[in-house]
PDB file of N, CA and C in Angstrom:
ATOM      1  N   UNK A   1     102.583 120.989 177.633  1.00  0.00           N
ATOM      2  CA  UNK A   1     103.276 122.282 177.580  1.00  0.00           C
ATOM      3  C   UNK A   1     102.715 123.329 178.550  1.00  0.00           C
ATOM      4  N   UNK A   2     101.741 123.098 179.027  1.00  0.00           N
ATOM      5  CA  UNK A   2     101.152 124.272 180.093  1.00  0.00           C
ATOM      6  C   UNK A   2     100.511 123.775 181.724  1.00  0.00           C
ATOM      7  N   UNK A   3     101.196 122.243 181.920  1.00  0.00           N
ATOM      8  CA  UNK A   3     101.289 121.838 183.100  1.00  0.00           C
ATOM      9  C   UNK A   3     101.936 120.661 183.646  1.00  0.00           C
ATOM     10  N   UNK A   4     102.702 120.433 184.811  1.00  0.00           N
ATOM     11  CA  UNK A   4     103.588 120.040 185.406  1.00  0.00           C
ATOM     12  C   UNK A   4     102.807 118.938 186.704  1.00  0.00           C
ATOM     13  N   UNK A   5     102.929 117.710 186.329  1.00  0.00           N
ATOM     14  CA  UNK A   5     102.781 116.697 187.350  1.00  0.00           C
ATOM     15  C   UNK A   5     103.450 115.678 188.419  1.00  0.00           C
ATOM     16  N   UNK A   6     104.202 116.173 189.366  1.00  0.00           N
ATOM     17  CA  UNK A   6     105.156 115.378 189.570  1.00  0.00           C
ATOM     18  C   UNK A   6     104.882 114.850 190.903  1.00  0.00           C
ATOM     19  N   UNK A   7     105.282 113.236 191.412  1.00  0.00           N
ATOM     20  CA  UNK A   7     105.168 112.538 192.413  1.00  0.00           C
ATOM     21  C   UNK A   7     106.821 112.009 192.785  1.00  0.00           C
ATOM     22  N   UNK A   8     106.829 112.485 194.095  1.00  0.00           N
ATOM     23  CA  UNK A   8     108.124 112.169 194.879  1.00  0.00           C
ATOM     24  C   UNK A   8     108.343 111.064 195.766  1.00  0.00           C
ATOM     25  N   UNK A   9     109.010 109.832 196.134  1.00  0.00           N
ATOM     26  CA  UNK A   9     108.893 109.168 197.770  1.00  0.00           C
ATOM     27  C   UNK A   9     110.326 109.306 198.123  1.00  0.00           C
ATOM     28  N   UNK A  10     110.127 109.423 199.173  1.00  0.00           N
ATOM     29  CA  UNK A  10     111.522 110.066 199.858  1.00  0.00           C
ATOM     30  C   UNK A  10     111.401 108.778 201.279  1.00  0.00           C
ATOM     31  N   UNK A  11     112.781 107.677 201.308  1.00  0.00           N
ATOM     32  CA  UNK A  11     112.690 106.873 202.064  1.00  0.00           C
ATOM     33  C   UNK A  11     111.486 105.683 202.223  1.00  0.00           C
ATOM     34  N   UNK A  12     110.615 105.612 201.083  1.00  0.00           N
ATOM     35  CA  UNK A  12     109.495 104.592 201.586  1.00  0.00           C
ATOM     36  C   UNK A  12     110.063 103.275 201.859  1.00  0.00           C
ATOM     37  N   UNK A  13     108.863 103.118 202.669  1.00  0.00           N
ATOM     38  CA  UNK A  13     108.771 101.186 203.156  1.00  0.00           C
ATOM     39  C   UNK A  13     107.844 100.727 202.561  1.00  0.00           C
ATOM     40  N   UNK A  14     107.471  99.880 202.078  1.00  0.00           N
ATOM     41  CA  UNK A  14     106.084  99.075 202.011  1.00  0.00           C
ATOM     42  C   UNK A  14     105.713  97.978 203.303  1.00  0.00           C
ATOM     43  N   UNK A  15     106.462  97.735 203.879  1.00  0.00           N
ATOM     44  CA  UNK A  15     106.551  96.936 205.060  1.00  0.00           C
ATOM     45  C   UNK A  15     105.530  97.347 205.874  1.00  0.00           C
ATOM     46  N   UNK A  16     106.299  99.073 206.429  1.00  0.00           N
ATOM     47  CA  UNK A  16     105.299  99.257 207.641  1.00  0.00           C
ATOM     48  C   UNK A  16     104.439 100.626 207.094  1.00  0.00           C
ATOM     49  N   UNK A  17     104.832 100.995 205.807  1.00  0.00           N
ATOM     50  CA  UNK A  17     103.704 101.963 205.597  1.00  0.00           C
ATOM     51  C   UNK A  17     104.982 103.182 205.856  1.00  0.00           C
ATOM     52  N   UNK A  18     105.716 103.265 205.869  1.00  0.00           N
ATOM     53  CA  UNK A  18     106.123 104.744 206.321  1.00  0.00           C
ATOM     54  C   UNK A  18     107.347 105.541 205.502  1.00  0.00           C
ATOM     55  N   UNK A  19     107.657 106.422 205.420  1.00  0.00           N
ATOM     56  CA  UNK A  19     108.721 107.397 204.391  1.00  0.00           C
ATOM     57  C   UNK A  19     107.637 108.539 203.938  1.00  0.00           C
ATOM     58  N   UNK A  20     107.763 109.323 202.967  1.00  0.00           N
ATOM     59  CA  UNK A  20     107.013 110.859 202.589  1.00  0.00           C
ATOM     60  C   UNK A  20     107.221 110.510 201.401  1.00  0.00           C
ATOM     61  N   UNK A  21     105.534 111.098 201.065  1.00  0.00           N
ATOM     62  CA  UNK A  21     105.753 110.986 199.743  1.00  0.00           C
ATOM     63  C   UNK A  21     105.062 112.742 199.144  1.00  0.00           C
ATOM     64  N   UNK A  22     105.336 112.936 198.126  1.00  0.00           N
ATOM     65  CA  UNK A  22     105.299 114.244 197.954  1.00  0.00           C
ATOM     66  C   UNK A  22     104.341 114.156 196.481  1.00  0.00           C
ATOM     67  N   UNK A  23     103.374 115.082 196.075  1.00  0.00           N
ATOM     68  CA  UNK A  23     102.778 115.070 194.955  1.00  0.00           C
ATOM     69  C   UNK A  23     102.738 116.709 194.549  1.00  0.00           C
ATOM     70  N   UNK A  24     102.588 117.334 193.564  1.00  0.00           N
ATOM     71  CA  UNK A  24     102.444 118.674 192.846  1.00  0.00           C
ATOM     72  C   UNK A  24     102.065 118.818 191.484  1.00  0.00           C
ATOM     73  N   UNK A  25     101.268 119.379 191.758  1.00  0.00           N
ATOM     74  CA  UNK A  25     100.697 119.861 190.041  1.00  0.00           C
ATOM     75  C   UNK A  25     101.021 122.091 189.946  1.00  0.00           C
ATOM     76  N   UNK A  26     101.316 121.893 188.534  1.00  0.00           N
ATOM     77  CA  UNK A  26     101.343 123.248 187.974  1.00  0.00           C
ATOM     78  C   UNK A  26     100.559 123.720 186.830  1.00  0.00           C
ATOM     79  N   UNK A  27      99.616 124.505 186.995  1.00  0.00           N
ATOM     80  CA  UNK A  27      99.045 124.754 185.667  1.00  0.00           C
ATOM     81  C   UNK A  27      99.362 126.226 185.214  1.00  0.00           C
ATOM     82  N   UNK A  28      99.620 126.431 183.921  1.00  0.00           N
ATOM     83  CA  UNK A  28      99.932 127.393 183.144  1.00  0.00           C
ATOM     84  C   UNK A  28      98.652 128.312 183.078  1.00  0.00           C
ATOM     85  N   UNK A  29      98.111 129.716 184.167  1.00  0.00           N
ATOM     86  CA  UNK A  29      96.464 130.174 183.643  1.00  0.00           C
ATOM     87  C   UNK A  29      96.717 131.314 182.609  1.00  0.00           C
ATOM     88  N   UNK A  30      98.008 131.669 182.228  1.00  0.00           N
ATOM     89  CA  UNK A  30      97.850 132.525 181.297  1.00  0.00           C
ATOM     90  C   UNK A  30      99.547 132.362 180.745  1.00  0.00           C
ATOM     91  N   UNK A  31     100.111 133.151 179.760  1.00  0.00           N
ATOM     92  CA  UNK A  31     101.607 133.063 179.251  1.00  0.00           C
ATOM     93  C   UNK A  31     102.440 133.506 180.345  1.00  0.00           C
ATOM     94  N   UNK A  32     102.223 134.139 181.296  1.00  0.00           N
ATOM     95  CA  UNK A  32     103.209 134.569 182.572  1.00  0.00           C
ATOM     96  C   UNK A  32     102.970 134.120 183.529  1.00  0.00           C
ATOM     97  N   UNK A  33     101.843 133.467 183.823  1.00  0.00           N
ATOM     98  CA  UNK A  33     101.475 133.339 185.356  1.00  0.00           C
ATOM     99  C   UNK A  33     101.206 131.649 184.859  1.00  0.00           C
ATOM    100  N   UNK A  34     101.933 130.727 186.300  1.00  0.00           N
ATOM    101  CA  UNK A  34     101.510 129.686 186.499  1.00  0.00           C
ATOM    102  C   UNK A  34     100.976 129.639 188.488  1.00  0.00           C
ATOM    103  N   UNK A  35      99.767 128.391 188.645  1.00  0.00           N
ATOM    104  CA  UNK A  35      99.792 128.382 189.714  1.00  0.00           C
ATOM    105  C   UNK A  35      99.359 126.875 190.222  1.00  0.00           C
ATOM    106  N   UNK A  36     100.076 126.471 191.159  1.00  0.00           N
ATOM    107  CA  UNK A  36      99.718 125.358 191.462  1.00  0.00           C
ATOM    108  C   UNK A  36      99.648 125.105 192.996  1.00  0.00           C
ATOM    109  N   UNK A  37     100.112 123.676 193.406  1.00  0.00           N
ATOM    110  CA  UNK A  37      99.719 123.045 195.059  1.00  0.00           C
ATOM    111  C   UNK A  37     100.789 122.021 194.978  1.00  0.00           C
ATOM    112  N   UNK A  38     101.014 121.363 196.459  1.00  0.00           N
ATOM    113  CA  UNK A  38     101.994 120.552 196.251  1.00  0.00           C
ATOM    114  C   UNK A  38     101.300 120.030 197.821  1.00  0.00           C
ATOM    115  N   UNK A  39     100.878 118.826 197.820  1.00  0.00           N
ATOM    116  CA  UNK A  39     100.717 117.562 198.876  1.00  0.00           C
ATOM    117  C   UNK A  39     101.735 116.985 199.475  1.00  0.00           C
ATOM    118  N   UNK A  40     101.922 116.907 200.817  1.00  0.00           N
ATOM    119  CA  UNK A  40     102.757 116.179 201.517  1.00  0.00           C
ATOM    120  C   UNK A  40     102.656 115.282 202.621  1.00  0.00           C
ATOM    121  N   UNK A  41     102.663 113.770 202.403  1.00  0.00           N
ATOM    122  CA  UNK A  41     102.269 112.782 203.357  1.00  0.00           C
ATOM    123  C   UNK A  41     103.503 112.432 204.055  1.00  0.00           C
ATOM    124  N   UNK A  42     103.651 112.323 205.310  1.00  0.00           N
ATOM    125  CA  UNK A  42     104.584 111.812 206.316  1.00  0.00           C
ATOM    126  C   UNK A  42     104.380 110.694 206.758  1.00  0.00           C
ATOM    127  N   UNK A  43     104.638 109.432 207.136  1.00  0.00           N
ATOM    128  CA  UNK A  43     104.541 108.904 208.010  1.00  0.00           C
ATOM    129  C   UNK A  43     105.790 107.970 209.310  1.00  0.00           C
ATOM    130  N   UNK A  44     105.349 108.419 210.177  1.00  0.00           N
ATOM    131  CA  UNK A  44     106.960 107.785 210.603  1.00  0.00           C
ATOM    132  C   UNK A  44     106.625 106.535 211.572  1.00  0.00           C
ATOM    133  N   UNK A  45     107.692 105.421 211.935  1.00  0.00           N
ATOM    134  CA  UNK A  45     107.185 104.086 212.595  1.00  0.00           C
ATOM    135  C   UNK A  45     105.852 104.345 213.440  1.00  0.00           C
ATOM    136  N   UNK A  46     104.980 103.636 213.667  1.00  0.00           N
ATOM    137  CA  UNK A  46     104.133 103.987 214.830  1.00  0.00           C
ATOM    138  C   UNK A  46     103.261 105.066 215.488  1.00  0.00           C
ATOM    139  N   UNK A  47     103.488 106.079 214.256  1.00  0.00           N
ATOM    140  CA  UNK A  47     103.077 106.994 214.394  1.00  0.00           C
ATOM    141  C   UNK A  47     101.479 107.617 213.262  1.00  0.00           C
ATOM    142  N   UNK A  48     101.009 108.599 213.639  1.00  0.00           N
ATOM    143  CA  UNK A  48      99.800 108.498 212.565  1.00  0.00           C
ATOM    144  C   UNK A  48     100.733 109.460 211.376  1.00  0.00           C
ATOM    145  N   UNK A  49      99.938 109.617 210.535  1.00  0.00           N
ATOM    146  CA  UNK A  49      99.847 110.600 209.491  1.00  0.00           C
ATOM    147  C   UNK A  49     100.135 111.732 209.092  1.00  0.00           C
ATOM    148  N   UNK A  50     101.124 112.351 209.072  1.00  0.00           N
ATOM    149  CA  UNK A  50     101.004 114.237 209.082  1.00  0.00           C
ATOM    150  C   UNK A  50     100.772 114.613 207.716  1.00  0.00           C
ATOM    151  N   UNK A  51     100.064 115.392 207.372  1.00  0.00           N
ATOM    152  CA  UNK A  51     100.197 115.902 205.968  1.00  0.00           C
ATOM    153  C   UNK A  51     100.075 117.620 206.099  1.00  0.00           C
ATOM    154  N   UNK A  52     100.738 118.233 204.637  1.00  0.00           N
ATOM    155  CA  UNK A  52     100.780 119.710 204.680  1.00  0.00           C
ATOM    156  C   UNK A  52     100.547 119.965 203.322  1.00  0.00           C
ATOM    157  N   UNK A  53     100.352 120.889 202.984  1.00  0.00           N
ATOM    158  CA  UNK A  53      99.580 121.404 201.815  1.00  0.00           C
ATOM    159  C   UNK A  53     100.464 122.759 201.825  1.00  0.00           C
ATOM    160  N   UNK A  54     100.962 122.813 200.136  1.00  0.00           N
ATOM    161  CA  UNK A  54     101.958 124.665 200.285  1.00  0.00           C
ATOM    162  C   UNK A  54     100.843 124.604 199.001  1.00  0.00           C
ATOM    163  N   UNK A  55     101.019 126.449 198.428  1.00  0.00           N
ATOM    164  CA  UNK A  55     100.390 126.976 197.139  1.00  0.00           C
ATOM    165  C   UNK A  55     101.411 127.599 196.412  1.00  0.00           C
ATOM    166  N   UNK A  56     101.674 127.326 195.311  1.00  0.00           N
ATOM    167  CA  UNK A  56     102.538 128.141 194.547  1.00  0.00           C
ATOM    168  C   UNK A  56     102.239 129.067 193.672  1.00  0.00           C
ATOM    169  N   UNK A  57     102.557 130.322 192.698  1.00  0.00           N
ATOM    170  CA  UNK A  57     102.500 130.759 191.940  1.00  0.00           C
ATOM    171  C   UNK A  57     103.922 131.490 191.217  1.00  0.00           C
ATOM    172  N   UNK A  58     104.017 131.727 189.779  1.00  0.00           N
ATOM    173  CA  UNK A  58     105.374 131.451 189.179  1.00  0.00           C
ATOM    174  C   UNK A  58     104.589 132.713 188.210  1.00  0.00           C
ATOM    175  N   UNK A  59     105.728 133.291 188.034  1.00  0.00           N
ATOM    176  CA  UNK A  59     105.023 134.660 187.430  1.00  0.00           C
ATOM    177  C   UNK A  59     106.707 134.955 186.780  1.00  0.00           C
ATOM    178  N   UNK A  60     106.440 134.729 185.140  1.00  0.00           N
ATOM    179  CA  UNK A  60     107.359 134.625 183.924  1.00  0.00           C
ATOM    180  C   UNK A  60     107.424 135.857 183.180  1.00  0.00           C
ATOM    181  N   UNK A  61     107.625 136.960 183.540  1.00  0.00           N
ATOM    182  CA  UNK A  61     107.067 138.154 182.375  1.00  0.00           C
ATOM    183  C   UNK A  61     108.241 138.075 181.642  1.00  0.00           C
ATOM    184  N   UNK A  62     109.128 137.761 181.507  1.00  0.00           N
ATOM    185  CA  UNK A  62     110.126 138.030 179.954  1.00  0.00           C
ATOM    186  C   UNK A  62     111.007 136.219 179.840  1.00  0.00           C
ATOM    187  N   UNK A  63     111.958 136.215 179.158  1.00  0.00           N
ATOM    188  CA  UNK A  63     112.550 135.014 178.991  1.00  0.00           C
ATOM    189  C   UNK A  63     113.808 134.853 180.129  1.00  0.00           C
ATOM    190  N   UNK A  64     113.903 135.781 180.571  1.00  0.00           N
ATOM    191  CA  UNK A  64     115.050 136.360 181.392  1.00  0.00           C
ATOM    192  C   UNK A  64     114.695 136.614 183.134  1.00  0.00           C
ATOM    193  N   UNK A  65     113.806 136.435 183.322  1.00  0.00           N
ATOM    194  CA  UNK A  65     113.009 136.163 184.792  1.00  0.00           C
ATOM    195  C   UNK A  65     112.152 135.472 185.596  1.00  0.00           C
ATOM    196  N   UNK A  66     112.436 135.008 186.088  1.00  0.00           N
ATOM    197  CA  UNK A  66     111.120 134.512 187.062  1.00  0.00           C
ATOM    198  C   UNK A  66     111.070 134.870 188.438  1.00  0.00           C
ATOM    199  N   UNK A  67     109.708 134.984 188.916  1.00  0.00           N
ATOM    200  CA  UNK A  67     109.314 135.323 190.198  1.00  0.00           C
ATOM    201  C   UNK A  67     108.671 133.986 191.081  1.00  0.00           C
ATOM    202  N   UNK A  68     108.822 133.562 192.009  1.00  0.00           N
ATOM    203  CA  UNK A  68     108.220 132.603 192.749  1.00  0.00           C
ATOM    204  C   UNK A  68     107.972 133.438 193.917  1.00  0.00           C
ATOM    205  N   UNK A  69     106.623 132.435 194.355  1.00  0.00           N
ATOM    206  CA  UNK A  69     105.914 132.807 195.791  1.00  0.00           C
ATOM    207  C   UNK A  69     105.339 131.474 196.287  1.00  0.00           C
ATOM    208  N   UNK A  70     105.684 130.867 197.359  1.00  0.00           N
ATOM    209  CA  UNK A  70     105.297 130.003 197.780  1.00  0.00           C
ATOM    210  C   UNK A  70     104.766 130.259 199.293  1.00  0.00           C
ATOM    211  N   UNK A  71     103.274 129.438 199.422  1.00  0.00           N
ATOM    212  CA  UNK A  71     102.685 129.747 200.984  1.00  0.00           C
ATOM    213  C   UNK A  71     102.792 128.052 201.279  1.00  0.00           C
ATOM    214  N   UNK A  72     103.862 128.466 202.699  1.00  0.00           N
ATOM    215  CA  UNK A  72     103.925 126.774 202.997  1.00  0.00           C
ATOM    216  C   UNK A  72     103.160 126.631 204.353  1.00  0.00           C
ATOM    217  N   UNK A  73     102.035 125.876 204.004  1.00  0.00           N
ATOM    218  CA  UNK A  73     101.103 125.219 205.066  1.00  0.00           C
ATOM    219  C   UNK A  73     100.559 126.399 205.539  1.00  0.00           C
ATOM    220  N   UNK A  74     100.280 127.205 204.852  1.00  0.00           N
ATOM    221  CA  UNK A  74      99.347 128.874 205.028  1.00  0.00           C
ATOM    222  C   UNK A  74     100.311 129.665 206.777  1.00  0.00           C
ATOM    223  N   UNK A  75     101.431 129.236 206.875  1.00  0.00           N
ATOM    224  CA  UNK A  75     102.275 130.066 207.531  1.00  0.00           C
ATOM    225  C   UNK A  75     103.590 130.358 207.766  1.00  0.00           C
ATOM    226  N   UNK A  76     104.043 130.154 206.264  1.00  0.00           N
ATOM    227  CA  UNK A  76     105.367 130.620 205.705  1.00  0.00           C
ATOM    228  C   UNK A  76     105.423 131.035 204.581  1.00  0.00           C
ATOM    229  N   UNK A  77     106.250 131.860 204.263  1.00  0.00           N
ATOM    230  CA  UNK A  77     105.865 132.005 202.785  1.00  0.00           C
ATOM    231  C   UNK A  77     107.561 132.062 201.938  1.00  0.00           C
ATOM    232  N   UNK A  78     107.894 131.917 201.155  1.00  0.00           N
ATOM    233  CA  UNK A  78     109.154 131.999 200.520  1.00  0.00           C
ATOM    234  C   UNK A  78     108.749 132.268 198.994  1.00  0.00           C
ATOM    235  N   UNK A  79     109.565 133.910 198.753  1.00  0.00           N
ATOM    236  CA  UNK A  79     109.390 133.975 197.708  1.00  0.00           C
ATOM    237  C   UNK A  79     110.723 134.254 197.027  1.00  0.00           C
ATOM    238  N   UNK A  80     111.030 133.957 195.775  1.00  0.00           N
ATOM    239  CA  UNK A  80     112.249 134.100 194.818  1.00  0.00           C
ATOM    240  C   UNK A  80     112.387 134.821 193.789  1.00  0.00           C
ATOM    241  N   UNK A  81     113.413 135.102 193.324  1.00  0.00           N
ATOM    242  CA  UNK A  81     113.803 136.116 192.051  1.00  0.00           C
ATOM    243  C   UNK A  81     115.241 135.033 191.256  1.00  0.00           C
ATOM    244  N   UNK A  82     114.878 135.034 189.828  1.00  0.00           N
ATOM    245  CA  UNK A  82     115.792 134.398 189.110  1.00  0.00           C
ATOM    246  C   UNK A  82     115.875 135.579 187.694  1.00  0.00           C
ATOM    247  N   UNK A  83     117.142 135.814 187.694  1.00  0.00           N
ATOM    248  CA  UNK A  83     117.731 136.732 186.182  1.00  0.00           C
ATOM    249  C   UNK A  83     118.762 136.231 185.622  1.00  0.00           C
ATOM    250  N   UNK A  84     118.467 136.134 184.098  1.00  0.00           N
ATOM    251  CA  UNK A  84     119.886 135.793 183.579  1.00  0.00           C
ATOM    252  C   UNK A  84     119.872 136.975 182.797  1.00  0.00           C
ATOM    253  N   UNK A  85     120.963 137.106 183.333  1.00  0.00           N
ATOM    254  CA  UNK A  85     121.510 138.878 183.211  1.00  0.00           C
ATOM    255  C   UNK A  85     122.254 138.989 181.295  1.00  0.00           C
ATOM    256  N   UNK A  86     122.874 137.670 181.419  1.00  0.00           N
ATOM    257  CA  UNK A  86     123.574 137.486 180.425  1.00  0.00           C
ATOM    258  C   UNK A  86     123.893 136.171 179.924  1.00  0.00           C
ATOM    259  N   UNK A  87     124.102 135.551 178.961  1.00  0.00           N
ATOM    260  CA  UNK A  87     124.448 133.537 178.387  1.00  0.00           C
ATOM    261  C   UNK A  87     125.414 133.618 179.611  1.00  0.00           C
ATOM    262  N   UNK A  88     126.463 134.180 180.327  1.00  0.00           N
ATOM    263  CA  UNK A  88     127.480 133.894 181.341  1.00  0.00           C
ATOM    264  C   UNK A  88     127.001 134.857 182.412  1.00  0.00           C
ATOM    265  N   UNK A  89     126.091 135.259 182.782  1.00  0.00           N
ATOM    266  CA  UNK A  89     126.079 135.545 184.379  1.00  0.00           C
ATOM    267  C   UNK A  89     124.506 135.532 185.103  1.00  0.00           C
ATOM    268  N   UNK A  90     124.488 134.673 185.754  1.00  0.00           N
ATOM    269  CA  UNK A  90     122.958 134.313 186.148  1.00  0.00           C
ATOM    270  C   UNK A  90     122.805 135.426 188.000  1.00  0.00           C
ATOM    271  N   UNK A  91     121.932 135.785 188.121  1.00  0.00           N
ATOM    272  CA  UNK A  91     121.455 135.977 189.548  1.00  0.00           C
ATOM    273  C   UNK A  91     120.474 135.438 190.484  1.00  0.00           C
ATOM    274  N   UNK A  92     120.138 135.199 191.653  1.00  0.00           N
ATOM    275  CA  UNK A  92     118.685 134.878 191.736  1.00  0.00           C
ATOM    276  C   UNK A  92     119.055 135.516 193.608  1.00  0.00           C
ATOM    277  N   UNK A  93     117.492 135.673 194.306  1.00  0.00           N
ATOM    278  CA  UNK A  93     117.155 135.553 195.601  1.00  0.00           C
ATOM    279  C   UNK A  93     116.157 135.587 196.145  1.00  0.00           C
ATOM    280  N   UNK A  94     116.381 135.399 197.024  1.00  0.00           N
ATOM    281  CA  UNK A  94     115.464 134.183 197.923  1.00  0.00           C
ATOM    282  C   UNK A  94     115.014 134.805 199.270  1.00  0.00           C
ATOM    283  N   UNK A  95     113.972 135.196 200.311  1.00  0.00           N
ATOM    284  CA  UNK A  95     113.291 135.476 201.317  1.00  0.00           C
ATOM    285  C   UNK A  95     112.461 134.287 201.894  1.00  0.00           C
ATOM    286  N   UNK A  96     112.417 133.930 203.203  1.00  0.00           N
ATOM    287  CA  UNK A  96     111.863 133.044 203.462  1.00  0.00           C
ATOM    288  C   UNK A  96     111.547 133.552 204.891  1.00  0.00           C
ATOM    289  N   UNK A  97     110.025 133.620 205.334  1.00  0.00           N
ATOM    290  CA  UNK A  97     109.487 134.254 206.485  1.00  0.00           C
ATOM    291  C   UNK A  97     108.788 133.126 206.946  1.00  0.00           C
ATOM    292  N   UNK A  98     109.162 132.637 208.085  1.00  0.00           N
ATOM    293  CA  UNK A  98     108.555 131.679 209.022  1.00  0.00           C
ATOM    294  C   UNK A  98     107.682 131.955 209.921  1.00  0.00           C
ATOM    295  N   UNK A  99     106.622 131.362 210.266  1.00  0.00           N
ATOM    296  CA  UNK A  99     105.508 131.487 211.105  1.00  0.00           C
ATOM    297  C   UNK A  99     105.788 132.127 212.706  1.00  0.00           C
ATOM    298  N   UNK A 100     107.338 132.479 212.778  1.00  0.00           N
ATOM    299  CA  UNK A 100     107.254 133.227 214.594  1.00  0.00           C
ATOM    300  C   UNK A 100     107.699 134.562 213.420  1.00  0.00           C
ATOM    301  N   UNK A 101     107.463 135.057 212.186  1.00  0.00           N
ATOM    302  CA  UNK A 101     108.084 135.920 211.942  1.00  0.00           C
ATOM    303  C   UNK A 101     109.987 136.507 211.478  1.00  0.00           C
ATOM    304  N   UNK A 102     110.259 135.214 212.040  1.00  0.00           N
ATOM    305  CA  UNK A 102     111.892 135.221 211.371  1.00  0.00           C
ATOM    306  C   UNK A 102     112.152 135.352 210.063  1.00  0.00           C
ATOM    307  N   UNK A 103     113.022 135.550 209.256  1.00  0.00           N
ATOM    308  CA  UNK A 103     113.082 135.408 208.090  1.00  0.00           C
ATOM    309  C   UNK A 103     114.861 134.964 207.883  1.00  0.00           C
ATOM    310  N   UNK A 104     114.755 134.877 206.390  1.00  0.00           N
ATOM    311  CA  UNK A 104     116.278 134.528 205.963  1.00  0.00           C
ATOM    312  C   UNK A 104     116.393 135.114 204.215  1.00  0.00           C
ATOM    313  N   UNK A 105     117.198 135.259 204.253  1.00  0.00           N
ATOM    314  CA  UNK A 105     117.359 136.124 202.977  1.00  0.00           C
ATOM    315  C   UNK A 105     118.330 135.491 201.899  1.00  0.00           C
ATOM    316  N   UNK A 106     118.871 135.150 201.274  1.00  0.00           N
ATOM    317  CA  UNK A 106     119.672 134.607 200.449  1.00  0.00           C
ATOM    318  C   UNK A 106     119.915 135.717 199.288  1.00  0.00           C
ATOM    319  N   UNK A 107     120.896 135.502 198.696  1.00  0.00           N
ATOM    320  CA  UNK A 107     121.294 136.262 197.386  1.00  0.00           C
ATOM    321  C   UNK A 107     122.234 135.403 196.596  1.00  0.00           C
ATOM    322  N   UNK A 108     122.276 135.158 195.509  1.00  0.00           N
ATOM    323  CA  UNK A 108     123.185 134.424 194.833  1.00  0.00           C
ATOM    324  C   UNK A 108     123.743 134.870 193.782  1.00  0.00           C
ATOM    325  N   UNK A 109     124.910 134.302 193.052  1.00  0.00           N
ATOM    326  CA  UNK A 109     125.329 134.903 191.200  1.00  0.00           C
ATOM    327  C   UNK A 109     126.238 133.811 191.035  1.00  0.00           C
ATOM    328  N   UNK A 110     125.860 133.597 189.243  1.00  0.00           N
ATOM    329  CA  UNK A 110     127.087 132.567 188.836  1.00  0.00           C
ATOM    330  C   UNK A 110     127.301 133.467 187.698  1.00  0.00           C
ATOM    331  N   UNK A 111     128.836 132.851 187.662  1.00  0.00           N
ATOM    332  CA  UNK A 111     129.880 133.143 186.824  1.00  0.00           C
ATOM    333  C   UNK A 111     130.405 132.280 185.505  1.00  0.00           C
ATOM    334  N   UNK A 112     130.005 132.314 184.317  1.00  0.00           N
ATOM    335  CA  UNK A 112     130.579 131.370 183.733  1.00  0.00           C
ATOM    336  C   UNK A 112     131.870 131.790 183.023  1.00  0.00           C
ATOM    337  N   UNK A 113     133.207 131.921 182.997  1.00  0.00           N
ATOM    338  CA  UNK A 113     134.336 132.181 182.309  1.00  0.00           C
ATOM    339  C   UNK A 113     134.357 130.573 181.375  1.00  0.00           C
ATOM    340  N   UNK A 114     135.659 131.342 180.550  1.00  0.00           N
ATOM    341  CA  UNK A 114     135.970 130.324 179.787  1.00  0.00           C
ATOM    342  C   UNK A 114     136.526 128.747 180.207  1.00  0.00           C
ATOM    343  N   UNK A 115     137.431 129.117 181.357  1.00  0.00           N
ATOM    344  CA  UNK A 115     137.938 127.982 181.989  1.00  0.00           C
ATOM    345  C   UNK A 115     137.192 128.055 183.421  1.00  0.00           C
ATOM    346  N   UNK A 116     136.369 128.095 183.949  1.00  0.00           N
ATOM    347  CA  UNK A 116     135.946 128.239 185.079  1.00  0.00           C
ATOM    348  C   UNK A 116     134.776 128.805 184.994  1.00  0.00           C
ATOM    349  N   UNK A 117     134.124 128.519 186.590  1.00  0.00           N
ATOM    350  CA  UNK A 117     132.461 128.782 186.963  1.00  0.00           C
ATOM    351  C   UNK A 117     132.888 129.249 188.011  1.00  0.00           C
ATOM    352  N   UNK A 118     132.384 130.266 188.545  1.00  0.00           N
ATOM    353  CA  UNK A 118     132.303 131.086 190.019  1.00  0.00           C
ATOM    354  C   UNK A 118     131.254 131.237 190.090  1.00  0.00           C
ATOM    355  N   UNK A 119     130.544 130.565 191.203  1.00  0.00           N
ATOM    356  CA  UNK A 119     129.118 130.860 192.455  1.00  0.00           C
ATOM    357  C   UNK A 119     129.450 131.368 193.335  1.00  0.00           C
ATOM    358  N   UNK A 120     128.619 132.281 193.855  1.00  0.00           N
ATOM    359  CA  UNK A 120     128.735 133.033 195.239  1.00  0.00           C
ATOM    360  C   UNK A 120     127.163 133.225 195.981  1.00  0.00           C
ATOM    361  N   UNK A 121     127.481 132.561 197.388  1.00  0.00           N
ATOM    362  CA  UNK A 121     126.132 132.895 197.634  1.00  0.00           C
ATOM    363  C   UNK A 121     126.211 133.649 198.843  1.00  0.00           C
ATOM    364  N   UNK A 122     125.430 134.400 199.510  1.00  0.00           N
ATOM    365  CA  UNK A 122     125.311 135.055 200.569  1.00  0.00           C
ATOM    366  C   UNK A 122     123.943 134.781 201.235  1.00  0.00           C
ATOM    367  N   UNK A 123     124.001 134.636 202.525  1.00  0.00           N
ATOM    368  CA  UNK A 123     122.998 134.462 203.888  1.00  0.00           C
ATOM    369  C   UNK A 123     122.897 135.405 204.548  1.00  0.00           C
TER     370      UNK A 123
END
């Protein structure tokens, strides 16, 4: 209940050794705040090894929010906002600042009606 272990492979071979495999742990250090890491091995034909390392932290203050901050490979960072505003209308968004300084912004909302779901997202 207060931590999260998960292992990913995305495309493996056993043949020649190569596809990504992904590992992450989350630990719960207090009732609002979680913080964890997430490992990433590459390997492609003939090639050596790449690996990257991101840090996360998840910051829960009510039942109705969450905050994410992620540092990917200590020169990006993407952080998020999630609200459920209401049982039928969710929000969330998203910032993502890349290492020349660019960024991208996202905003989202869903809709749940009785006969229908409306998402809308914006870039």
């Amino acid at each position: 209940p207060d931590y999260s272990v998960n292992v990913k492979a995305i495309n493996p071979s056993p043949n020649d050794a190569t596809g990504i495999v992904t590992g992450s742990y989350l630990q719960s250090v207090s009732r609002v705040l979680a913080l964890g890491g997430e490992l990433i091995l590459q390997r492609a034909p003939a090639e050596p090894v790449e690996s990257g390392f991101n840090l996360v932290a998840r910051l829960t203050p009510d039942a109705a929010s969450i905050f994410t901050v992620t540092i990917q490979q200590l020169v990006a960072a993407q952080l998020s906002y999630f609200h459920r505003v209401s049982e039928r209308v969710e929000l969330a968004a998203e910032l993502l600042v890349g290492p020349r300084k660019d960024a991208l912004t996202t905003v989202g909302a869903k809709f749940d009606y009785r006969q229908a779901c409306v998402r809308a997202q914006l870039d």
